[in-house]
PDB file of N, CA and C in Angstrom:
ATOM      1  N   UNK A   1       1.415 226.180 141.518  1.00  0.00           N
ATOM      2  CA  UNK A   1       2.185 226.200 140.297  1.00  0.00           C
ATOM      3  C   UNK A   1       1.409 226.947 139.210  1.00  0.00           C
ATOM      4  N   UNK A   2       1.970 227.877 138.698  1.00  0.00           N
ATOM      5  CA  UNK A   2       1.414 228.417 137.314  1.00  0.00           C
ATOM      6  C   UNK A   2       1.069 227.303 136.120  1.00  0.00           C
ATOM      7  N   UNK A   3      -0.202 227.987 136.037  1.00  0.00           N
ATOM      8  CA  UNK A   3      -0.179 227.017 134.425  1.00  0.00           C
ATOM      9  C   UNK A   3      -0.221 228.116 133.169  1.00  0.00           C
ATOM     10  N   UNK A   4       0.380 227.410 132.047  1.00  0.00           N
ATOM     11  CA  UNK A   4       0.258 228.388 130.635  1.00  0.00           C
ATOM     12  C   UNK A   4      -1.273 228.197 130.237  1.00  0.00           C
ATOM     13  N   UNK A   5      -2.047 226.985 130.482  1.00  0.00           N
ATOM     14  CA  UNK A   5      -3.563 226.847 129.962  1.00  0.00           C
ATOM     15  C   UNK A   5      -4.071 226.881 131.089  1.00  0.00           C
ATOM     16  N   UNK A   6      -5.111 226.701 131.703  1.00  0.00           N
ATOM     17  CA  UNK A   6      -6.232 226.570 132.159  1.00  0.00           C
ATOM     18  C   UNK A   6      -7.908 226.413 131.499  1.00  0.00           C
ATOM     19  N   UNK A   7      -8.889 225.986 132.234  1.00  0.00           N
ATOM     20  CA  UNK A   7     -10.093 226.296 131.451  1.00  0.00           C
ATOM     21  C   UNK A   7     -10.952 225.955 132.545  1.00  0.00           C
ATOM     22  N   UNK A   8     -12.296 226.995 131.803  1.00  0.00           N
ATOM     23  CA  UNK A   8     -13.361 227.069 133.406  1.00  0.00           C
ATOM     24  C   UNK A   8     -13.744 225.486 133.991  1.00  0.00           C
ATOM     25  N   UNK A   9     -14.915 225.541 135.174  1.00  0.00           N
ATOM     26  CA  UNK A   9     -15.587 224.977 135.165  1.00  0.00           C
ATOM     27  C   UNK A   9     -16.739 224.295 133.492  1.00  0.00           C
ATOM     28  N   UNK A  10     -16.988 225.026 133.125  1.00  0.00           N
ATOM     29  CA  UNK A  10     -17.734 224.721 131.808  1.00  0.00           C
ATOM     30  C   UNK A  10     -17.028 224.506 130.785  1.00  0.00           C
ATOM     31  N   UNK A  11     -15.991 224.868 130.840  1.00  0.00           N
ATOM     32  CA  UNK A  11     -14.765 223.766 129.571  1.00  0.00           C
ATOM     33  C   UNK A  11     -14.573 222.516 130.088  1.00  0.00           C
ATOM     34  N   UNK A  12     -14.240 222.689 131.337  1.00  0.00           N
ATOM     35  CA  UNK A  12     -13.789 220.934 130.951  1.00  0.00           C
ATOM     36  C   UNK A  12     -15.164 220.328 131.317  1.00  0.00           C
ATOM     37  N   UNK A  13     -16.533 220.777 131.861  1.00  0.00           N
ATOM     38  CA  UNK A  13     -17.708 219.722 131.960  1.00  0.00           C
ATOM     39  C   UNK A  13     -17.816 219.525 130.203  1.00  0.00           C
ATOM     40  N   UNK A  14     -17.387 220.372 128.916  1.00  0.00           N
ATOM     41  CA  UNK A  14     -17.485 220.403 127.836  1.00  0.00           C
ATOM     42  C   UNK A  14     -16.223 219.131 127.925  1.00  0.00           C
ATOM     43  N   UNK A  15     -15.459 219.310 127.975  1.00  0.00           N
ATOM     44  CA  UNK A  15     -14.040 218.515 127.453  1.00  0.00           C
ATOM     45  C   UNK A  15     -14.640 216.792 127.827  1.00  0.00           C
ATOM     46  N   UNK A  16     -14.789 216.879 129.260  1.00  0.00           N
ATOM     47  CA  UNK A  16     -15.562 215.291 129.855  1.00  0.00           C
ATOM     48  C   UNK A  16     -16.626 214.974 128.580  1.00  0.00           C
ATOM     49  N   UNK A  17     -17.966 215.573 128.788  1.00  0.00           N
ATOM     50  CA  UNK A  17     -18.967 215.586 127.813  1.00  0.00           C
ATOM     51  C   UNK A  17     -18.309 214.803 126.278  1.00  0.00           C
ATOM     52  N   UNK A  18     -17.429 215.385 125.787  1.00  0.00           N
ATOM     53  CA  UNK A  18     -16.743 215.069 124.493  1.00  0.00           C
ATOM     54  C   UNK A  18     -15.894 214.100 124.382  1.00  0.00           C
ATOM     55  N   UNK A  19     -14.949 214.009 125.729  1.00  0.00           N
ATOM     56  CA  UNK A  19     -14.272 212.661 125.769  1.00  0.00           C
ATOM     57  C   UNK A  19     -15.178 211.255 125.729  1.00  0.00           C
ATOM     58  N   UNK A  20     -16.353 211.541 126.564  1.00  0.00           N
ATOM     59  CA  UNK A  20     -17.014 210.501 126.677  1.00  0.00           C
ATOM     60  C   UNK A  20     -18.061 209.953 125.014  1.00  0.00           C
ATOM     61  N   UNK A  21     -17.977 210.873 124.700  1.00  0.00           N
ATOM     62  CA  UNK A  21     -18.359 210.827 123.125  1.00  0.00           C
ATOM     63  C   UNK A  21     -17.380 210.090 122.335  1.00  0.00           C
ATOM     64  N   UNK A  22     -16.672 210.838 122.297  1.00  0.00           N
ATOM     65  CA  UNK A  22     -15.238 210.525 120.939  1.00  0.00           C
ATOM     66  C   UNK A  22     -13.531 210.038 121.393  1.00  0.00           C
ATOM     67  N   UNK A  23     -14.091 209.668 122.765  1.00  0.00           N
ATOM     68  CA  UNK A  23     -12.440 209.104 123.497  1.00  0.00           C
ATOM     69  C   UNK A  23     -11.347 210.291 123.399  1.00  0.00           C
ATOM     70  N   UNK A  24     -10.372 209.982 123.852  1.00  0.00           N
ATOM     71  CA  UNK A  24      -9.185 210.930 123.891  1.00  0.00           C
ATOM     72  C   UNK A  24      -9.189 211.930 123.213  1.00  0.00           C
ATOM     73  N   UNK A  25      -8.994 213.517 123.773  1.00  0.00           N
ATOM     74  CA  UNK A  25      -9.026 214.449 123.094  1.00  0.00           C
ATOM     75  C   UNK A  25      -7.973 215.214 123.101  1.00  0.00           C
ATOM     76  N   UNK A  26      -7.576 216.062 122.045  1.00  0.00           N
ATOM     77  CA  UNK A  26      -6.214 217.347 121.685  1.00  0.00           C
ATOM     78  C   UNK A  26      -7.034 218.979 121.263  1.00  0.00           C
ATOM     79  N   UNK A  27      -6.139 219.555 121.599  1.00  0.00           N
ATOM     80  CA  UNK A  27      -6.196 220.959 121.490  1.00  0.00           C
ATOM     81  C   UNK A  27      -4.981 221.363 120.730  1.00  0.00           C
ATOM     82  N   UNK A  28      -5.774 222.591 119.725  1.00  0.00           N
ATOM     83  CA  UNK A  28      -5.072 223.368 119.006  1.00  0.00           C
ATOM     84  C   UNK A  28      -5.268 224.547 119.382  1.00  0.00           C
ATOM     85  N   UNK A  29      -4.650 225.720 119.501  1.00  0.00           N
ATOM     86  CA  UNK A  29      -4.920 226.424 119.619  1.00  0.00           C
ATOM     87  C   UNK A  29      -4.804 227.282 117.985  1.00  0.00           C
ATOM     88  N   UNK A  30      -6.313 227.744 117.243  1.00  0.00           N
ATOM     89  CA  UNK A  30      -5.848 228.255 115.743  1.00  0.00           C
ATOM     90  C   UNK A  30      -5.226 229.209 116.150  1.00  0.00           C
ATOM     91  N   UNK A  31      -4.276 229.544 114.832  1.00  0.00           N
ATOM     92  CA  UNK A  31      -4.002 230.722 114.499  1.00  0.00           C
ATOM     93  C   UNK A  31      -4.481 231.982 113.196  1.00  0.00           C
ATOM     94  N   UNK A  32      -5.674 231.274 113.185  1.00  0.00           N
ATOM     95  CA  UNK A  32      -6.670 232.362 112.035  1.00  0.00           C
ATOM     96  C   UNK A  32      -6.976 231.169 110.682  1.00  0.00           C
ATOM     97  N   UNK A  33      -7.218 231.668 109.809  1.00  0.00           N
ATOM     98  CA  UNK A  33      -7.740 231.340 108.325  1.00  0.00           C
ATOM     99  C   UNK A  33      -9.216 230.790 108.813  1.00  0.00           C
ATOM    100  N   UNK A  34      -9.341 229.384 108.342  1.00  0.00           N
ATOM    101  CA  UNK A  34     -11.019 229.326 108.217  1.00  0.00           C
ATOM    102  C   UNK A  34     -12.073 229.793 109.860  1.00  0.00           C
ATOM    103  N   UNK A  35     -11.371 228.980 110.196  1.00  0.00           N
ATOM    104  CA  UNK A  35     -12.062 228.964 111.886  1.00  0.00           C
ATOM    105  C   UNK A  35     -11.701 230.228 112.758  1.00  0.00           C
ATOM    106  N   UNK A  36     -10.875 230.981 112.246  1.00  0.00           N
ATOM    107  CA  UNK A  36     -10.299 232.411 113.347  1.00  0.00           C
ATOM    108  C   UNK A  36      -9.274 232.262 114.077  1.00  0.00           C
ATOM    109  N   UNK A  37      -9.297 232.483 115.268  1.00  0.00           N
ATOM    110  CA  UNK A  37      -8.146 232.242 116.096  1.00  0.00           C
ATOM    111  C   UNK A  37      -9.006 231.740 117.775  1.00  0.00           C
ATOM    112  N   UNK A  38      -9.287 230.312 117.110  1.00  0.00           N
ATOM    113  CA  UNK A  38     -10.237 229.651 118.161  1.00  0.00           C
ATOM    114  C   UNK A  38      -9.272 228.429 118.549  1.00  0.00           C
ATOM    115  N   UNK A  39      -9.902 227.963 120.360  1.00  0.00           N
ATOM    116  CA  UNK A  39      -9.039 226.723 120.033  1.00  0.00           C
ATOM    117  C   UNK A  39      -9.801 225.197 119.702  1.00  0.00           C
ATOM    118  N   UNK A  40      -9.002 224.965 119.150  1.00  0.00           N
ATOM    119  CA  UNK A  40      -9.291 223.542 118.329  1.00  0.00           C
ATOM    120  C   UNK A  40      -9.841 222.524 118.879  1.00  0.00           C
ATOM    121  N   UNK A  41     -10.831 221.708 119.327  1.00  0.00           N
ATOM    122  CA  UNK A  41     -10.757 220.110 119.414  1.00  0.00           C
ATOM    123  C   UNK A  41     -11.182 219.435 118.427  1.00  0.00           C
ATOM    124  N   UNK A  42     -10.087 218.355 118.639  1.00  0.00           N
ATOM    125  CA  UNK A  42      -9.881 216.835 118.068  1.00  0.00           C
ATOM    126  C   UNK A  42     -10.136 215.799 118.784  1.00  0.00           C
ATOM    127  N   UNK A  43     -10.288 214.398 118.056  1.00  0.00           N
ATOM    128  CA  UNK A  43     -10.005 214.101 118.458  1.00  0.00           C
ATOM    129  C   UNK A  43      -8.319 213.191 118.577  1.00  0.00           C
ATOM    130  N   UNK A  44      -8.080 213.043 119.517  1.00  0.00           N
ATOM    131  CA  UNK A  44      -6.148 212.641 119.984  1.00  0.00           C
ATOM    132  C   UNK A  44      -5.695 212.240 119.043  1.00  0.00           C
ATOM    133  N   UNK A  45      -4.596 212.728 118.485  1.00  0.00           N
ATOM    134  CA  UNK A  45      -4.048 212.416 117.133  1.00  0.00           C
ATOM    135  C   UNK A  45      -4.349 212.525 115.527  1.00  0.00           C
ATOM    136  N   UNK A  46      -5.726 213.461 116.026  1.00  0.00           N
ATOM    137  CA  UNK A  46      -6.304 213.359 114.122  1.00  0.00           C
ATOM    138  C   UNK A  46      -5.382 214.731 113.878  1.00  0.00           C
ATOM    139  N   UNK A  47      -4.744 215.767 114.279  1.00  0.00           N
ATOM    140  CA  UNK A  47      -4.144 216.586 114.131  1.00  0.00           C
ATOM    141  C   UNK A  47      -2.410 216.512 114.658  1.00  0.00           C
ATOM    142  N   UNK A  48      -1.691 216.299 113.227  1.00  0.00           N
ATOM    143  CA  UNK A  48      -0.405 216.095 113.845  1.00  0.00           C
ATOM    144  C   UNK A  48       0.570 217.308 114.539  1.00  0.00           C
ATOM    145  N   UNK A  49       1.228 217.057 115.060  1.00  0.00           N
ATOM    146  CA  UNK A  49       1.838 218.393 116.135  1.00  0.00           C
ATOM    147  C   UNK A  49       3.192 217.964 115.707  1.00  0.00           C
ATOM    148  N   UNK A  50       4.524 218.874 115.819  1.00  0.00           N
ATOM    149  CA  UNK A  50       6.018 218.608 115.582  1.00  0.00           C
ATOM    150  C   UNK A  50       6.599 219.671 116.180  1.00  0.00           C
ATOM    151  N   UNK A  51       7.617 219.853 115.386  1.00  0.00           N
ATOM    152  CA  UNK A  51       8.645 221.018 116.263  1.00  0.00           C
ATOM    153  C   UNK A  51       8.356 222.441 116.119  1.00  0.00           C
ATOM    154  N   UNK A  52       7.290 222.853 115.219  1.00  0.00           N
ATOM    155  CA  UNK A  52       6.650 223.963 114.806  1.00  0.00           C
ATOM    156  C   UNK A  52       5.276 224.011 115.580  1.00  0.00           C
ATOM    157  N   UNK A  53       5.134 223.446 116.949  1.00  0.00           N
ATOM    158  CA  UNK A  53       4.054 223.264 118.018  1.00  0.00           C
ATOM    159  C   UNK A  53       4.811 223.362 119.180  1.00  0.00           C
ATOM    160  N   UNK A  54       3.998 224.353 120.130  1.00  0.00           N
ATOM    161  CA  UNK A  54       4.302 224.221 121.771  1.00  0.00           C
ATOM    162  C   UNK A  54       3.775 223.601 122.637  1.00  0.00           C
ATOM    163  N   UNK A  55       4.013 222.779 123.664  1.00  0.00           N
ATOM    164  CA  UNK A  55       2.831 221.749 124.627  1.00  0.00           C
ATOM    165  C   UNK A  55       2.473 222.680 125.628  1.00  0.00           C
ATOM    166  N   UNK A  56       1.410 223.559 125.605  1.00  0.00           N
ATOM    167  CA  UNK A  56       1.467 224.371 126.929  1.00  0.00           C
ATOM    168  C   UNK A  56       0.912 223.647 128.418  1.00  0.00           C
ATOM    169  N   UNK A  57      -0.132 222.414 128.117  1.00  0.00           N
ATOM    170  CA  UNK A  57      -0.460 221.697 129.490  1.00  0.00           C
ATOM    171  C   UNK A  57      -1.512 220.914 129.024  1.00  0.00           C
ATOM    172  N   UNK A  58      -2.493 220.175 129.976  1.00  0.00           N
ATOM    173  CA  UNK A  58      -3.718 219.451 129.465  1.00  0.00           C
ATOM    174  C   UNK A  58      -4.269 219.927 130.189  1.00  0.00           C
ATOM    175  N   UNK A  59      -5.807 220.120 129.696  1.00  0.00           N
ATOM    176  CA  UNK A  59      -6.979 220.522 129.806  1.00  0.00           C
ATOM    177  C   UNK A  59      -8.090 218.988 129.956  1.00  0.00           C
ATOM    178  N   UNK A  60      -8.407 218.954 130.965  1.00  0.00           N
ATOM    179  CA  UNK A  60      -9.086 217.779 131.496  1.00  0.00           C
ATOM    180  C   UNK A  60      -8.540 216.538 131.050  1.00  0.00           C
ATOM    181  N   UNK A  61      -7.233 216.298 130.553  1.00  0.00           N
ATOM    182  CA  UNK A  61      -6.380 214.944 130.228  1.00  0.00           C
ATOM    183  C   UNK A  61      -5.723 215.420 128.644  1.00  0.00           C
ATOM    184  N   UNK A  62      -6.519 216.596 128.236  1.00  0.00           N
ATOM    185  CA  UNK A  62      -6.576 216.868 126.787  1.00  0.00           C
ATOM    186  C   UNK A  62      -4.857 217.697 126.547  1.00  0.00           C
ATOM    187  N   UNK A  63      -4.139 216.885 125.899  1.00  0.00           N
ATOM    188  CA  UNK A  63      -2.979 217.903 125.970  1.00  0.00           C
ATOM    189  C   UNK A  63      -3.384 219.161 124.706  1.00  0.00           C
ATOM    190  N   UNK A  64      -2.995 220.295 125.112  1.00  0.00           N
ATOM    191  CA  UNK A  64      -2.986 221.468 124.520  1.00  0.00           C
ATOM    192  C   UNK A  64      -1.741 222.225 123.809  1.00  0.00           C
ATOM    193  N   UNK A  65      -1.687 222.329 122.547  1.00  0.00           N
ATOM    194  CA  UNK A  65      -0.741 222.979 121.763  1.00  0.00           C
ATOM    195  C   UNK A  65      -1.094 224.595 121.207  1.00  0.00           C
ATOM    196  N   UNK A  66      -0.020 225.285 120.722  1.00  0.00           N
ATOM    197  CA  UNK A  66       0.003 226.332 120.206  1.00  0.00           C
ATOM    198  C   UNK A  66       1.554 226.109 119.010  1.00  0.00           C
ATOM    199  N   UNK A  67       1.222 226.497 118.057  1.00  0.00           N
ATOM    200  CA  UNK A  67       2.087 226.945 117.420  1.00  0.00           C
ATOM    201  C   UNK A  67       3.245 227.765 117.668  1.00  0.00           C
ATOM    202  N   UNK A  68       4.451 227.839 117.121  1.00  0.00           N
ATOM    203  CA  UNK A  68       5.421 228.443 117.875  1.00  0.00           C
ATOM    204  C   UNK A  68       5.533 229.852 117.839  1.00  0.00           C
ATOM    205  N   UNK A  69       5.181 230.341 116.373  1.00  0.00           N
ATOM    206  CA  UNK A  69       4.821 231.505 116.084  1.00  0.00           C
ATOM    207  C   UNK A  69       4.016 231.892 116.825  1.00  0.00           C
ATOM    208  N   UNK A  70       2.944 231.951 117.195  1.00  0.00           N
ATOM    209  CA  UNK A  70       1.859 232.269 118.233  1.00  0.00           C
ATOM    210  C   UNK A  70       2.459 232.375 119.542  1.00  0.00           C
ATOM    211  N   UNK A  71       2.895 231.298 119.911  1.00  0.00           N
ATOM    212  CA  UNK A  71       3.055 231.033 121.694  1.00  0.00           C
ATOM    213  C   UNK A  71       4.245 232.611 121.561  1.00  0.00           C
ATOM    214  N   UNK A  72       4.943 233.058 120.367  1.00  0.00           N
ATOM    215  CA  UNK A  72       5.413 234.044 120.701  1.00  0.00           C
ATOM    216  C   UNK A  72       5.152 235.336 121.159  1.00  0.00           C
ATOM    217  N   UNK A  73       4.060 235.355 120.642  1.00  0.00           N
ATOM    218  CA  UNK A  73       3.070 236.720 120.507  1.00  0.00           C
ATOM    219  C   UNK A  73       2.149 236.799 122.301  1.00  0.00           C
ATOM    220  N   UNK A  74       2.089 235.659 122.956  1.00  0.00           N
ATOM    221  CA  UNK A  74       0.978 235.110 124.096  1.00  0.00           C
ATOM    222  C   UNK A  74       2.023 234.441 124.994  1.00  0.00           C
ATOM    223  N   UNK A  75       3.348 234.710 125.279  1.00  0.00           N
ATOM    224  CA  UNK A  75       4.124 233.738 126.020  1.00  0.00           C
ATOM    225  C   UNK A  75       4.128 234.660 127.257  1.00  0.00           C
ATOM    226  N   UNK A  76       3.651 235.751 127.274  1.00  0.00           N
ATOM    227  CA  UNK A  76       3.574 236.560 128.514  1.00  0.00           C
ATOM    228  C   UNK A  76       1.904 236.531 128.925  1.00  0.00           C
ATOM    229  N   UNK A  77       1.070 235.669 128.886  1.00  0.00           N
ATOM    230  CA  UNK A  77      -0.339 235.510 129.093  1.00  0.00           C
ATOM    231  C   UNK A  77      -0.593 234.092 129.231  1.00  0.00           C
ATOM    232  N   UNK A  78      -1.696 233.962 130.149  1.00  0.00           N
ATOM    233  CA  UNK A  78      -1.946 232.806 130.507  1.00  0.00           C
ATOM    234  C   UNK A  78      -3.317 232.738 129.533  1.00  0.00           C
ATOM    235  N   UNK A  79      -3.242 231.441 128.768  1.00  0.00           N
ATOM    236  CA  UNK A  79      -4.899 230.918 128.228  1.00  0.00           C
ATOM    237  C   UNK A  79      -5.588 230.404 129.033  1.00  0.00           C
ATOM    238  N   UNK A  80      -6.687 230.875 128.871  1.00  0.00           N
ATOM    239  CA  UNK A  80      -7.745 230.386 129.834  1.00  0.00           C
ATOM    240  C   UNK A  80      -9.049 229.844 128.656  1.00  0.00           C
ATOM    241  N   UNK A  81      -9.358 228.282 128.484  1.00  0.00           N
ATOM    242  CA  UNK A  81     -10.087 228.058 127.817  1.00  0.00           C
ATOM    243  C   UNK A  81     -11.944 228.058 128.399  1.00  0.00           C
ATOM    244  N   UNK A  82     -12.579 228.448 127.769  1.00  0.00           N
ATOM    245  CA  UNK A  82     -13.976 228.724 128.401  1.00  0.00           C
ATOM    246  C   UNK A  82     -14.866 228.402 127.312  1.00  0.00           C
ATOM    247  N   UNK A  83     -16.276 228.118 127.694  1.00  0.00           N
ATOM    248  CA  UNK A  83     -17.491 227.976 126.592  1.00  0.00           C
ATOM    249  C   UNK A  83     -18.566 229.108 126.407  1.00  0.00           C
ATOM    250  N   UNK A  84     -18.691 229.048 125.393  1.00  0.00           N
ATOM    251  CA  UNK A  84     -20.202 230.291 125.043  1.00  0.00           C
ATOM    252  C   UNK A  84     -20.788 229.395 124.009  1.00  0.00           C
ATOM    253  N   UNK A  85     -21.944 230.269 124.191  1.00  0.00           N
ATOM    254  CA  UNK A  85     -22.984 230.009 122.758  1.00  0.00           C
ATOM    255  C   UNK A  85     -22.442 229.857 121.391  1.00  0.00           C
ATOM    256  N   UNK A  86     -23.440 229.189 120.586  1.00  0.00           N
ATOM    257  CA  UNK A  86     -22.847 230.048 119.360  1.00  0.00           C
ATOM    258  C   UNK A  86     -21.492 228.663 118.570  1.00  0.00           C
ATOM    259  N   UNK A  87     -21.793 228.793 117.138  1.00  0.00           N
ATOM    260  CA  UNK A  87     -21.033 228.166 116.661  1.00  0.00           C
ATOM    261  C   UNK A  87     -20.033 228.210 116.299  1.00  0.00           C
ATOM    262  N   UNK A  88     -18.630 227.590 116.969  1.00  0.00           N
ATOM    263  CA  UNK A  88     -17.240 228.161 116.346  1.00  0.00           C
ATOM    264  C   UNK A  88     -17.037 227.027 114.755  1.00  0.00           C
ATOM    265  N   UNK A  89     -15.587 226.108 115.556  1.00  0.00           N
ATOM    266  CA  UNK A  89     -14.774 226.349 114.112  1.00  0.00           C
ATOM    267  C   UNK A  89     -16.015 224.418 113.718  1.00  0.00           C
ATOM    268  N   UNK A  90     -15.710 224.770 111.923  1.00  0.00           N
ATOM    269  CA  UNK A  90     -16.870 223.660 111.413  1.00  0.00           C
ATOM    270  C   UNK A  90     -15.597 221.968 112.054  1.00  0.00           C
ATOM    271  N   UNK A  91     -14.672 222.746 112.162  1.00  0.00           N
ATOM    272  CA  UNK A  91     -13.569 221.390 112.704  1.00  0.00           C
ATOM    273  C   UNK A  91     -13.527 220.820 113.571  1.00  0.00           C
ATOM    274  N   UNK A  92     -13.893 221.588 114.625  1.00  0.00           N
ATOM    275  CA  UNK A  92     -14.097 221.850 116.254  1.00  0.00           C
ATOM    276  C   UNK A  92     -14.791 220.463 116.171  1.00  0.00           C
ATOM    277  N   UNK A  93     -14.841 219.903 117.612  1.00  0.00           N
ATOM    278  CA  UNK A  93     -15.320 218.812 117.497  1.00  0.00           C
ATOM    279  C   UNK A  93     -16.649 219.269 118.260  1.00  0.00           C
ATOM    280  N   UNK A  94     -16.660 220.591 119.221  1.00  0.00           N
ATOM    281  CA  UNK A  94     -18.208 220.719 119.793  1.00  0.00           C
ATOM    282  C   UNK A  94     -18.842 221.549 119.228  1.00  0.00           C
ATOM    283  N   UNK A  95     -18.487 221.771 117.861  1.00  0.00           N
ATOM    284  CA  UNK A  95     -19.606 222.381 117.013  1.00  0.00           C
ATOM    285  C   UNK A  95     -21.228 221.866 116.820  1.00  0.00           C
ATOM    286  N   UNK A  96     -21.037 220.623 116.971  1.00  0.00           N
ATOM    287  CA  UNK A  96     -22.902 220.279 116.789  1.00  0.00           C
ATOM    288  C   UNK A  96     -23.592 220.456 118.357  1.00  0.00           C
ATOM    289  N   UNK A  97     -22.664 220.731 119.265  1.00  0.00           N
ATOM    290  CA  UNK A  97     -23.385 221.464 120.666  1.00  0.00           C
ATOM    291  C   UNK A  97     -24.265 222.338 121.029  1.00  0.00           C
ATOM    292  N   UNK A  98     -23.618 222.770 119.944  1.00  0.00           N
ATOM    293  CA  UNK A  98     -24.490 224.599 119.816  1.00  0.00           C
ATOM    294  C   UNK A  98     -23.434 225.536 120.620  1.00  0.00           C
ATOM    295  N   UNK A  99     -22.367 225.730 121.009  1.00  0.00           N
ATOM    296  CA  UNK A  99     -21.570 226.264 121.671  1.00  0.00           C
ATOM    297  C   UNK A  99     -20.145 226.245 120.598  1.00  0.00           C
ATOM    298  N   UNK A 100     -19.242 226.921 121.629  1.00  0.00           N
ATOM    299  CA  UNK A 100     -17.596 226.983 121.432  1.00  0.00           C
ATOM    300  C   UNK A 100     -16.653 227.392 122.064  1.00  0.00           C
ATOM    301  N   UNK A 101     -15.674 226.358 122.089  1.00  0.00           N
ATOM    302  CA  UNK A 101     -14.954 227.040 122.547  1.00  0.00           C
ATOM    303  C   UNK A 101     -13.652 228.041 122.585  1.00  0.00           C
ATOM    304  N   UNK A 102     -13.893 229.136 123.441  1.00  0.00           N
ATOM    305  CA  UNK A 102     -13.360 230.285 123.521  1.00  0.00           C
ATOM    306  C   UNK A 102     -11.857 230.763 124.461  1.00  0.00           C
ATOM    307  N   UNK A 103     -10.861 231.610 124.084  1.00  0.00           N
ATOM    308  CA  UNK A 103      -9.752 231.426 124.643  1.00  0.00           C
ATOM    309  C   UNK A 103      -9.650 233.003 125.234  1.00  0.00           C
ATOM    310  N   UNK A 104      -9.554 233.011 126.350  1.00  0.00           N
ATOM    311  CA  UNK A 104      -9.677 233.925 127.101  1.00  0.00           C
ATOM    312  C   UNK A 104      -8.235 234.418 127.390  1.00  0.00           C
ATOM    313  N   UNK A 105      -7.661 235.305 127.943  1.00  0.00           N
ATOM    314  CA  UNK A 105      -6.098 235.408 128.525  1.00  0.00           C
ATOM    315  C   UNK A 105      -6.203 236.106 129.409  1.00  0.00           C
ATOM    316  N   UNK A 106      -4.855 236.124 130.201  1.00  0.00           N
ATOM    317  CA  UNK A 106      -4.463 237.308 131.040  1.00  0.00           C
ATOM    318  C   UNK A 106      -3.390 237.411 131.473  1.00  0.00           C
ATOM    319  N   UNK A 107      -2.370 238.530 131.648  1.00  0.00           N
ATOM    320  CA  UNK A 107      -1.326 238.490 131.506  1.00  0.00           C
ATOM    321  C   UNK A 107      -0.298 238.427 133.090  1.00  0.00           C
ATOM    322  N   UNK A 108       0.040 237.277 132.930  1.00  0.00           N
ATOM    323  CA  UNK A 108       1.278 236.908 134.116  1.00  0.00           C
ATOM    324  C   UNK A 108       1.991 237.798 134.596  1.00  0.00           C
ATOM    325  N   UNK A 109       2.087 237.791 136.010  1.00  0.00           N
ATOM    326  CA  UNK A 109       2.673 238.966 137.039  1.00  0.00           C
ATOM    327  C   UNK A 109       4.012 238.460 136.554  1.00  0.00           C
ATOM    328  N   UNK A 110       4.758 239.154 137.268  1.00  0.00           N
ATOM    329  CA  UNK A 110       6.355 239.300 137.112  1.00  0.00           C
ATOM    330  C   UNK A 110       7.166 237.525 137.593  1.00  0.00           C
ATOM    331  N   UNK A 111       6.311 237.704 138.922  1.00  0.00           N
ATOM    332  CA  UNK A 111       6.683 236.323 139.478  1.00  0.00           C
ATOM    333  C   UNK A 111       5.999 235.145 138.636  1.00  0.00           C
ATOM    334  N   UNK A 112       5.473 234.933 138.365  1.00  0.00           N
ATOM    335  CA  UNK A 112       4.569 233.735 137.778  1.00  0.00           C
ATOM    336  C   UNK A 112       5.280 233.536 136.351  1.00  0.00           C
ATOM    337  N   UNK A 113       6.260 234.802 135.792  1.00  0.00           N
ATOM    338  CA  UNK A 113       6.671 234.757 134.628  1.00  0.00           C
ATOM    339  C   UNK A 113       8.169 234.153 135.336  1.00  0.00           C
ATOM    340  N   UNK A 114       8.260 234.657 136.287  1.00  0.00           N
ATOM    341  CA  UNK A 114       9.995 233.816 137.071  1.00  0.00           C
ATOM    342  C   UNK A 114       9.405 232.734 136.883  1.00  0.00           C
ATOM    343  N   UNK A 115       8.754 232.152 137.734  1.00  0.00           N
ATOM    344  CA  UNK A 115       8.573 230.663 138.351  1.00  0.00           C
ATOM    345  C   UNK A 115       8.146 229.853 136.806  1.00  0.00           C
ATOM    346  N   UNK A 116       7.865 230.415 135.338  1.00  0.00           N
ATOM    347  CA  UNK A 116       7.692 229.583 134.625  1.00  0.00           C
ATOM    348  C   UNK A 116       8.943 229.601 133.739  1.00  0.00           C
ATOM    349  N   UNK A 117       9.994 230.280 133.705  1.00  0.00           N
ATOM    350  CA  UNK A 117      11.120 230.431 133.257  1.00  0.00           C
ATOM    351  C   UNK A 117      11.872 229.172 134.387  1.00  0.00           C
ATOM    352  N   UNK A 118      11.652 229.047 135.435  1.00  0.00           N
ATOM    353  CA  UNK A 118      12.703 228.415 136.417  1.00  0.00           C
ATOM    354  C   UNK A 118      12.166 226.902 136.295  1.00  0.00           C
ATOM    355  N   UNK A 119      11.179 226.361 135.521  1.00  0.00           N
ATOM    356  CA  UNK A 119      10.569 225.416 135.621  1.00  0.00           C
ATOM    357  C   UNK A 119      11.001 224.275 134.646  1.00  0.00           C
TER     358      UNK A 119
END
């Protein structure tokens, strides 16, 4: 089955790592101003989501959103969440890691774009 998110091996040993810290976790995916266009962790519910949010899947239990505006621009690409060095957003919840995390893409074959339309 296609997924709209995914994330490496080293995101979700990050995502576990953090759950086990701060319990239940959410994803944003930004769409720019302070932090860039990074994706978000919370923790579950400190960030409210509504009808101006898309659910694209969970990431190690973590459900993952995008904005609707956005998911427009990326609805033909798969996110792929991953970690690097380096400090992202001051919101982020694995900012005192020393890392961040990073949203990678790539863009869905013809079929994978059927089979998520038929779904």
């Amino acid at each position: 089955m296609t997924e709209r998110v995914t994330a490496t091996d080293d995101a979700l040993a990050l995502i576990e790592k953090l759950t086990k810290r701060h319990g239940p976790l959410m994803f944003h995916q930004s769409g720019g101003c302070c932090d860039g266009s990074s994706p978000m962790c919370y923790p579950e519910g400190e960030l409210r989501t509504g009808d101006s949010d898309v659910y694209l899947g969970d990431l190690g239990g973590a459900p993952f959103y995008i904005s609707k505006d956005q998911y427009e621009y990326w609805k033909h690409t798969q996110l792929i969440i991953d970690v690097v060095e380096g400090r992202g957003g001051m919101f982020s919840l694995e900012g005192p890691e020393g890392v961040r995390f990073l949203t990678r893409s790539r863009v869905f074959t013809e079929k994978e774009l059927a089979e998520l339309e038929n779904s």
